[in-house]
PDB file of N, CA and C in Angstrom:
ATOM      1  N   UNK A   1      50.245  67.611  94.083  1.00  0.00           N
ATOM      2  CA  UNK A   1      49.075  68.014  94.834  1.00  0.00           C
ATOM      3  C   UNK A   1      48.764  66.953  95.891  1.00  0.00           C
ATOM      4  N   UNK A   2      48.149  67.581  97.125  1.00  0.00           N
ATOM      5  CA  UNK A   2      48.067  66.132  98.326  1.00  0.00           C
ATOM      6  C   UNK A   2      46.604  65.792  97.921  1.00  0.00           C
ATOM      7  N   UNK A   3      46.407  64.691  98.623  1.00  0.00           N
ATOM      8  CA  UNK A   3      45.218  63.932  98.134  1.00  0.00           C
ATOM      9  C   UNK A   3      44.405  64.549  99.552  1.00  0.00           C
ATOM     10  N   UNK A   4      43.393  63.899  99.391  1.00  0.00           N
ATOM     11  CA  UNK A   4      42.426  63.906 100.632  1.00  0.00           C
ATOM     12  C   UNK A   4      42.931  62.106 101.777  1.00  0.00           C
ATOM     13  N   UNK A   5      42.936  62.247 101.280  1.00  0.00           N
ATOM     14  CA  UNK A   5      43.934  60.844 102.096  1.00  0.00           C
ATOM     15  C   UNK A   5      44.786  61.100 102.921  1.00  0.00           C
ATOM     16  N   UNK A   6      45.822  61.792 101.996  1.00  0.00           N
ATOM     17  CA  UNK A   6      46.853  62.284 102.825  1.00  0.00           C
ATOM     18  C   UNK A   6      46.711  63.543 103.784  1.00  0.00           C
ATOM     19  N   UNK A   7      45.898  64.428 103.544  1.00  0.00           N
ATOM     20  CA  UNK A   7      45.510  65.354 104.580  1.00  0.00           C
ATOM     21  C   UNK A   7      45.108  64.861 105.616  1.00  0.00           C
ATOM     22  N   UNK A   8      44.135  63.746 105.568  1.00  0.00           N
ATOM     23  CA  UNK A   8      43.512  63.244 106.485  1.00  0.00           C
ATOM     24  C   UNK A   8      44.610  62.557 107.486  1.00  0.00           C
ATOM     25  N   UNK A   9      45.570  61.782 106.820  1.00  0.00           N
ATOM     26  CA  UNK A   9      46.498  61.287 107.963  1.00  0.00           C
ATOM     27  C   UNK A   9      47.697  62.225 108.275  1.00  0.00           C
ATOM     28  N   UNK A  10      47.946  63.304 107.771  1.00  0.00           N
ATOM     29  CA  UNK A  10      48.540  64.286 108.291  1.00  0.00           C
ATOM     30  C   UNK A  10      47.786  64.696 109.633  1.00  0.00           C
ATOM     31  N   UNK A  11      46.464  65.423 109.678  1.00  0.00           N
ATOM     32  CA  UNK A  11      45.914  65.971 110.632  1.00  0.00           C
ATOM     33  C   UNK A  11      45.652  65.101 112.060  1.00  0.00           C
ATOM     34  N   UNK A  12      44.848  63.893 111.708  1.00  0.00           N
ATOM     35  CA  UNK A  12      45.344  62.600 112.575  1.00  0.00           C
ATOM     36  C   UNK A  12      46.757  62.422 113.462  1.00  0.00           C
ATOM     37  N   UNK A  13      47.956  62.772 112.480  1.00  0.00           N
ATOM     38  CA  UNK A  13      48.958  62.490 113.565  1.00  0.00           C
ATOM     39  C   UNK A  13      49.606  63.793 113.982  1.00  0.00           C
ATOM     40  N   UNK A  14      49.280  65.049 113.568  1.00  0.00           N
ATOM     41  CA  UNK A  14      49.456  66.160 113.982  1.00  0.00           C
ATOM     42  C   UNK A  14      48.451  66.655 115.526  1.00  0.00           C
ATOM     43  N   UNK A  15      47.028  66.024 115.472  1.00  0.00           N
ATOM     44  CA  UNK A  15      46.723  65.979 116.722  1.00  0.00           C
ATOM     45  C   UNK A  15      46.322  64.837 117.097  1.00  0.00           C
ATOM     46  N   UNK A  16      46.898  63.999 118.109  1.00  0.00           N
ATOM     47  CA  UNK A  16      46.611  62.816 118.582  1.00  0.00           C
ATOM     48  C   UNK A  16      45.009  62.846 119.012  1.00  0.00           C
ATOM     49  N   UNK A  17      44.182  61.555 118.756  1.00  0.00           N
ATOM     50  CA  UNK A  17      42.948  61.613 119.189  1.00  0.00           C
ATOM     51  C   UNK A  17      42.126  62.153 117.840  1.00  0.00           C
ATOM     52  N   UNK A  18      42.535  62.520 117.680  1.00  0.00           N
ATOM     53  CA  UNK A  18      41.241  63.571 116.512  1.00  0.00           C
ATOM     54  C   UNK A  18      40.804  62.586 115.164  1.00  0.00           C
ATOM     55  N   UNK A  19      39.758  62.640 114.796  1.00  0.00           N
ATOM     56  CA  UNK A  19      39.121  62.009 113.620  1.00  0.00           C
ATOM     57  C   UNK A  19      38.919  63.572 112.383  1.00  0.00           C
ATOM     58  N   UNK A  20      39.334  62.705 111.385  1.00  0.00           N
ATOM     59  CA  UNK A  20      39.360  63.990 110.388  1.00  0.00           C
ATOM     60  C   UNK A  20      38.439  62.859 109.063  1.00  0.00           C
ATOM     61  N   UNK A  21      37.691  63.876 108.949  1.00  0.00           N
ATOM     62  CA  UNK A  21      36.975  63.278 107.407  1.00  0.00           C
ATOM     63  C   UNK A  21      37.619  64.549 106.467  1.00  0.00           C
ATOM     64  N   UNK A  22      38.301  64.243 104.960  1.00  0.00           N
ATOM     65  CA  UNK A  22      38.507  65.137 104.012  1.00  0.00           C
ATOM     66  C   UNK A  22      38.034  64.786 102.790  1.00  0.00           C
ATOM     67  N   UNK A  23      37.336  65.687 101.924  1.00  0.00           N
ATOM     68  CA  UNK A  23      36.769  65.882 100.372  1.00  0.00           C
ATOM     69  C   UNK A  23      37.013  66.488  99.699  1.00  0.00           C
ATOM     70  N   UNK A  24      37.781  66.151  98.616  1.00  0.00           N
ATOM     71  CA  UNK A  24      38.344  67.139  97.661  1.00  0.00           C
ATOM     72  C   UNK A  24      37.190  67.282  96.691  1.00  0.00           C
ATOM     73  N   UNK A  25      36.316  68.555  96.865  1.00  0.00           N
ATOM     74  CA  UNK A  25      34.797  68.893  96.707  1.00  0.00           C
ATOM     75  C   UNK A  25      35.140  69.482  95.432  1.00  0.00           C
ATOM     76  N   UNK A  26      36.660  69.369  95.018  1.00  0.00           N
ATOM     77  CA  UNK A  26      36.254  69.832  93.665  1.00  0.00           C
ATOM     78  C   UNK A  26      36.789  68.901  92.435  1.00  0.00           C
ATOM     79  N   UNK A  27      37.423  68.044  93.002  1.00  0.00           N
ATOM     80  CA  UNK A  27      38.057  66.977  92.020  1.00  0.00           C
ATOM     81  C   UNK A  27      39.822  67.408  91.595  1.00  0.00           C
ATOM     82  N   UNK A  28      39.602  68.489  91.775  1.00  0.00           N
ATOM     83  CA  UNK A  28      41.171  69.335  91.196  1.00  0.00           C
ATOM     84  C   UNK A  28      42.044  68.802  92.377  1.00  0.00           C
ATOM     85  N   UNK A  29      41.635  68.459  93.506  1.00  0.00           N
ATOM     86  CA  UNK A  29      43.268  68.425  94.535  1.00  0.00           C
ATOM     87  C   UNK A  29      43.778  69.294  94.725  1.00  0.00           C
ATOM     88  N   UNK A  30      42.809  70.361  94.936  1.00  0.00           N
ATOM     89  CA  UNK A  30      43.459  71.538  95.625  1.00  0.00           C
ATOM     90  C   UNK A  30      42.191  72.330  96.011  1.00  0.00           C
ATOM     91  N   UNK A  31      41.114  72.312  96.241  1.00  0.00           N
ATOM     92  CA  UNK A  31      39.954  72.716  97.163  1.00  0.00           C
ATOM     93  C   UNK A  31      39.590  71.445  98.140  1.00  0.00           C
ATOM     94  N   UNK A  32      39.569  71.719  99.739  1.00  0.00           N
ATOM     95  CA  UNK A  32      39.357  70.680 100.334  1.00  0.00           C
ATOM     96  C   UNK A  32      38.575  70.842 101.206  1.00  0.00           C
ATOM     97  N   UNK A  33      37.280  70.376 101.527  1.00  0.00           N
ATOM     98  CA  UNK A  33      36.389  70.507 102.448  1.00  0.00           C
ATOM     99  C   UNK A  33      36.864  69.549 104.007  1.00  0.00           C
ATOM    100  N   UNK A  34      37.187  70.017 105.227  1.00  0.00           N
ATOM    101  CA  UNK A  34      37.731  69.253 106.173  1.00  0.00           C
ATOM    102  C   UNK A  34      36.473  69.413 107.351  1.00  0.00           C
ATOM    103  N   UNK A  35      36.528  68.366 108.095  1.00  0.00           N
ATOM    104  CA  UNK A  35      35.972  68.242 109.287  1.00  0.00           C
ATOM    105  C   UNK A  35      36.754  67.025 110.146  1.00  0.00           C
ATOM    106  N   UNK A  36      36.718  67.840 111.517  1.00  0.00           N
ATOM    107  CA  UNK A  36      37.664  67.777 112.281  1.00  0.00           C
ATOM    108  C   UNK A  36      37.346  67.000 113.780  1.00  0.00           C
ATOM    109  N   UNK A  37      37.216  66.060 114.380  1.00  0.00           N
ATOM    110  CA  UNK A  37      36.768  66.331 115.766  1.00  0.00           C
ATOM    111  C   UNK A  37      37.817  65.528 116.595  1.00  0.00           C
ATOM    112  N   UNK A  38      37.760  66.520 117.677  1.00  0.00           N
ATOM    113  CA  UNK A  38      38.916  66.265 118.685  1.00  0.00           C
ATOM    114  C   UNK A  38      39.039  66.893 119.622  1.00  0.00           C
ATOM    115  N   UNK A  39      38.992  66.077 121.073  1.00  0.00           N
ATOM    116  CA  UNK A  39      39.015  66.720 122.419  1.00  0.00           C
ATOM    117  C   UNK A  39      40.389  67.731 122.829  1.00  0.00           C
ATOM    118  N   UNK A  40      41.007  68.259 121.433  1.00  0.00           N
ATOM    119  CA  UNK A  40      42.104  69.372 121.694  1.00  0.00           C
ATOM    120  C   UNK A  40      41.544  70.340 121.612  1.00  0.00           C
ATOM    121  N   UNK A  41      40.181  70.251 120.923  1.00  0.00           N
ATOM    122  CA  UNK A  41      39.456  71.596 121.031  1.00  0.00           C
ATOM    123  C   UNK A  41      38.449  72.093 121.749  1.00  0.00           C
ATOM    124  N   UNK A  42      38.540  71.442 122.979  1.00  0.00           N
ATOM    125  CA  UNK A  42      37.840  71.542 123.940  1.00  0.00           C
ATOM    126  C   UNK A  42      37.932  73.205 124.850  1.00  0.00           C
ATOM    127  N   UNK A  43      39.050  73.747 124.976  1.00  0.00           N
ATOM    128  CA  UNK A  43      39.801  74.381 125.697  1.00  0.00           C
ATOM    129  C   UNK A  43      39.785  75.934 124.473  1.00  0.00           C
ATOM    130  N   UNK A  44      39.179  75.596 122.976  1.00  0.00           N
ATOM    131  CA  UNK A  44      40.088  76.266 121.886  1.00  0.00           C
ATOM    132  C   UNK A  44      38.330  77.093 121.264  1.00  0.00           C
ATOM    133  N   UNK A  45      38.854  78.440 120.644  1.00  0.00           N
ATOM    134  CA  UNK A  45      37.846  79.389 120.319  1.00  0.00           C
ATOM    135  C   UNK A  45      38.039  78.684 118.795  1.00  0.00           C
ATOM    136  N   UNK A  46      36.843  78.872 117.938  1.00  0.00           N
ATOM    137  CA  UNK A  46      37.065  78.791 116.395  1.00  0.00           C
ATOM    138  C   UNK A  46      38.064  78.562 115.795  1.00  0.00           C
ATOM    139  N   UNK A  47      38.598  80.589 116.177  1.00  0.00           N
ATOM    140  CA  UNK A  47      39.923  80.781 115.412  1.00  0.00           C
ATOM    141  C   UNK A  47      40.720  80.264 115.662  1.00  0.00           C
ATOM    142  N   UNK A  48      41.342  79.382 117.408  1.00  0.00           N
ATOM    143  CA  UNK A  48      42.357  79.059 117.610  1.00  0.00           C
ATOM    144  C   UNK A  48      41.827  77.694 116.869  1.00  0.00           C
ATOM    145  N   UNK A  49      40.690  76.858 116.723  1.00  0.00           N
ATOM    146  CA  UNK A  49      40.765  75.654 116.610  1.00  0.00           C
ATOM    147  C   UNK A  49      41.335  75.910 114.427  1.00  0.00           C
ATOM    148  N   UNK A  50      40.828  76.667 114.277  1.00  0.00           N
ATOM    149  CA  UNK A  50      41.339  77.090 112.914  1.00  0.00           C
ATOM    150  C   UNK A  50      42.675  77.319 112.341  1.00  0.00           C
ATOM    151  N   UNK A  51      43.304  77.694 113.284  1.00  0.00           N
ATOM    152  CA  UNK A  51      44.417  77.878 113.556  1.00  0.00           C
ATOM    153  C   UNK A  51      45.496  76.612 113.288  1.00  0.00           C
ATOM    154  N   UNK A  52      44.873  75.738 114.630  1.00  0.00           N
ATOM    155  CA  UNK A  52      45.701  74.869 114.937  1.00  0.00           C
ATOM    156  C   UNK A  52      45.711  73.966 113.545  1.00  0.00           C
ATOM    157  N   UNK A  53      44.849  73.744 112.766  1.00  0.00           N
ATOM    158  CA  UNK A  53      44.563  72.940 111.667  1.00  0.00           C
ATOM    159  C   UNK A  53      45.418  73.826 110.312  1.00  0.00           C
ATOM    160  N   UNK A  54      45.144  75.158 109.947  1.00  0.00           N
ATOM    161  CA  UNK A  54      46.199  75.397 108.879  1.00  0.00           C
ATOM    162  C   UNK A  54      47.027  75.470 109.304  1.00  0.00           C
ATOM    163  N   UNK A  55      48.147  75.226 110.737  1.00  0.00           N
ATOM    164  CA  UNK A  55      49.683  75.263 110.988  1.00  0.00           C
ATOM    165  C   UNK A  55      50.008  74.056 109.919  1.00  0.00           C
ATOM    166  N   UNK A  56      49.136  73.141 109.853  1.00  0.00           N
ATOM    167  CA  UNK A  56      49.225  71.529 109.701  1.00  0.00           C
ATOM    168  C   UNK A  56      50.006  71.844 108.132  1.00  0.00           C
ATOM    169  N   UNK A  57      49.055  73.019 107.587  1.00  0.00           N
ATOM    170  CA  UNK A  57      49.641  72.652 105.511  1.00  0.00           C
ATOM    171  C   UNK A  57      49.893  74.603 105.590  1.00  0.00           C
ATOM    172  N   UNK A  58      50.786  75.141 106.669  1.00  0.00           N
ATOM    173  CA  UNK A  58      51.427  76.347 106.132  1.00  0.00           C
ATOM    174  C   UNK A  58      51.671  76.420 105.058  1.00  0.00           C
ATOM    175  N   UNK A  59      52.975  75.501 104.566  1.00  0.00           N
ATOM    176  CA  UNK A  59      53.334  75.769 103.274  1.00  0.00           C
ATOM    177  C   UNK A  59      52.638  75.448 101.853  1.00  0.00           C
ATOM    178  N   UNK A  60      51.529  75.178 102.485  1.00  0.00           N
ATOM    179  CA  UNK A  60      50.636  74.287 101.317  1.00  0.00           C
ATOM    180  C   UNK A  60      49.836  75.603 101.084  1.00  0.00           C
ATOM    181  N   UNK A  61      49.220  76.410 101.574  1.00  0.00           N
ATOM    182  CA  UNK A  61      47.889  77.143 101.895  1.00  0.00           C
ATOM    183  C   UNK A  61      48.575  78.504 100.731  1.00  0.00           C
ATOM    184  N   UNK A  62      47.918  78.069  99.570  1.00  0.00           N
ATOM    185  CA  UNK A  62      48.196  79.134  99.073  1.00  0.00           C
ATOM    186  C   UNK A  62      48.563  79.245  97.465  1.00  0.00           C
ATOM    187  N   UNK A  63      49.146  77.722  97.666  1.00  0.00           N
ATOM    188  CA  UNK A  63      50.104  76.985  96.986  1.00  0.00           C
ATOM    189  C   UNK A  63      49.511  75.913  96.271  1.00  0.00           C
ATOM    190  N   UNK A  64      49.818  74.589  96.726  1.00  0.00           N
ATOM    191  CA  UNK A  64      48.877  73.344  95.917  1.00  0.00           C
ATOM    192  C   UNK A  64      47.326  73.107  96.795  1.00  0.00           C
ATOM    193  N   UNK A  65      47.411  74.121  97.743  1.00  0.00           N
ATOM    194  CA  UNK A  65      46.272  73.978  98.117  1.00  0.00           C
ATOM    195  C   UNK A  65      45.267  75.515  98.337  1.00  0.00           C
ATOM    196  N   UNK A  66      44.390  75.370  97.300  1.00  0.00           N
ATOM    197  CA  UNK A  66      44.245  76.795  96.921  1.00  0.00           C
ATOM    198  C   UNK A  66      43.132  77.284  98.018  1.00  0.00           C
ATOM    199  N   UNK A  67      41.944  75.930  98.757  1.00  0.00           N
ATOM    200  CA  UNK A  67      40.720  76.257  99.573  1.00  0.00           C
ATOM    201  C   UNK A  67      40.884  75.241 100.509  1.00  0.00           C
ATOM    202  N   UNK A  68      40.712  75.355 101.718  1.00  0.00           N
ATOM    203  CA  UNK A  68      40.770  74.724 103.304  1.00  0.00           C
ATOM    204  C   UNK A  68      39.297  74.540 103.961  1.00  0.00           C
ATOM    205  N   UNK A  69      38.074  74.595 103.746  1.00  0.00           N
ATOM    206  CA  UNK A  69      37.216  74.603 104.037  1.00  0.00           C
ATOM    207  C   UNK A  69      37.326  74.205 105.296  1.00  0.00           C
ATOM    208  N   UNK A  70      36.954  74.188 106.492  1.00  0.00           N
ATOM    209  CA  UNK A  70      37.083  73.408 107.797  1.00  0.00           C
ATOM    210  C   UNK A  70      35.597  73.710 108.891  1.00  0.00           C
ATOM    211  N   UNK A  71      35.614  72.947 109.655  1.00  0.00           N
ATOM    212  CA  UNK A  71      34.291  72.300 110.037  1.00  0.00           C
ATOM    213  C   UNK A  71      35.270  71.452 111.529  1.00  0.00           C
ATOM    214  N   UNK A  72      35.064  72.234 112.523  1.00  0.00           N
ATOM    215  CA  UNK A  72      35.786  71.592 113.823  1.00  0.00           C
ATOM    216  C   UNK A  72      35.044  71.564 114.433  1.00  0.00           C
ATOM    217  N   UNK A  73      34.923  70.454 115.333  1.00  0.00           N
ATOM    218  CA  UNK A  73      34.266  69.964 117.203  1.00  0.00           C
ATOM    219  C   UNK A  73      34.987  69.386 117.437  1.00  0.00           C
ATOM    220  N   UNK A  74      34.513  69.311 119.139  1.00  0.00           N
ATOM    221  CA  UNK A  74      34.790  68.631 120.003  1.00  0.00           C
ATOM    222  C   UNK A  74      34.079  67.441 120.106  1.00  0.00           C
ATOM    223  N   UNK A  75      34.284  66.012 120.945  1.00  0.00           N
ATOM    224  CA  UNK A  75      33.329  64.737 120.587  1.00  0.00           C
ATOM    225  C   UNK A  75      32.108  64.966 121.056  1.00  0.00           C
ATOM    226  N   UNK A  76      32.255  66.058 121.870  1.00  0.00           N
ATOM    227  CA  UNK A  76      30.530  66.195 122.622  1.00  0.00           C
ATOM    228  C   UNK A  76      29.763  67.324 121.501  1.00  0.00           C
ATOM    229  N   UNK A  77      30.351  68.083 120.629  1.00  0.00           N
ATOM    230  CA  UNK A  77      30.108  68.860 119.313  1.00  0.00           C
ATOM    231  C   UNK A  77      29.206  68.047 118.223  1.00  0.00           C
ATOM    232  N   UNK A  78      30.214  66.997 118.069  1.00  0.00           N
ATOM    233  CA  UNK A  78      29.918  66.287 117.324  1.00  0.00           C
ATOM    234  C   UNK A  78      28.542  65.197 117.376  1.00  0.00           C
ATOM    235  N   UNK A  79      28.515  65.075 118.872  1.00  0.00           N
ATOM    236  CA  UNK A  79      27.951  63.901 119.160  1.00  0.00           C
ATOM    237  C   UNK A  79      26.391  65.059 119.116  1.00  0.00           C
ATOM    238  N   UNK A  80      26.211  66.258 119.484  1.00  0.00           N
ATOM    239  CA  UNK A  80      24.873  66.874 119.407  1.00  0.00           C
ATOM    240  C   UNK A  80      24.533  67.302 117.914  1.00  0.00           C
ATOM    241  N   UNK A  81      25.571  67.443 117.137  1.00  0.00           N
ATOM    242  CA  UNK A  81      25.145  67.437 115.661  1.00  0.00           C
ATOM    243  C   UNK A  81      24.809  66.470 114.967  1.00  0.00           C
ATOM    244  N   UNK A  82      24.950  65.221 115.456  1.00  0.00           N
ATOM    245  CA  UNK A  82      24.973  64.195 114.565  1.00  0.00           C
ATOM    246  C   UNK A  82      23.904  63.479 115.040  1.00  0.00           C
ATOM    247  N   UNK A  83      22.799  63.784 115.910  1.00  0.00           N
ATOM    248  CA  UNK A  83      21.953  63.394 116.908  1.00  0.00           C
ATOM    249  C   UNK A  83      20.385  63.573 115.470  1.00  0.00           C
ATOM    250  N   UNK A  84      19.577  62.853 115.490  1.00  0.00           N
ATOM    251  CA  UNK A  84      18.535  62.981 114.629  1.00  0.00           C
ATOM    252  C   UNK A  84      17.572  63.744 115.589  1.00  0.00           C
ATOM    253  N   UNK A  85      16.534  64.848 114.829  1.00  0.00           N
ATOM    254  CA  UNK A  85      15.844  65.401 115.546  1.00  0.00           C
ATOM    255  C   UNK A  85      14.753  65.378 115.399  1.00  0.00           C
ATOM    256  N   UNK A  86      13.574  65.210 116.224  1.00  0.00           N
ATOM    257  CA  UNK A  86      12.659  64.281 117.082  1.00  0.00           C
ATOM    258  C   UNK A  86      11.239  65.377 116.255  1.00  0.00           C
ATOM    259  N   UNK A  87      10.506  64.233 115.845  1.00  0.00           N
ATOM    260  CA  UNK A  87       9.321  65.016 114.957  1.00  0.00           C
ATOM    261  C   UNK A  87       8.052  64.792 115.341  1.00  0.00           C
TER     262      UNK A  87
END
């Protein structure tokens, strides 16, 4: 089973630039909650940005990896979600 470690530096060098946080939210090593950000998805709809991320574990998806959870932006995505909001 892959770790969350290793997903994480899979996706990293599968798209240059991109920061990936991964949690194996269930302890088993094989449900994985991902979030993604990277100016490849600037240009990219959901599905394609969805896309581009399970090409990464085809052969995995299904297999030792039973849930993909994913959570993608772009740095300017990221940077308005992660912004505290004003009370």
């Amino acid at each position: 089973m892959p770790s969350a470690e290793e997903l994480k530096h899979r996706i990293e060098a599968a798209i240059p630039g991109a920061r990936a946080e991964v949690e194996d939210y269930t302890g088993g090593g094989d449900h994985f909650e991902v979030r993604v950000v990277s100016a490849a998805f600037d240009s990219l709809s959901r599905i394609e940005r969805h896309r581009l991320i399970y090409e990464i574990f085809r052969e995995e998806i299904g297999g030792p990896i039973h849930a993909l959870s994913l959570r993608t932006e772009t740095p300017s995505e990221a940077e308005s979600t992660s912004q505290p909001t004003a009370r």
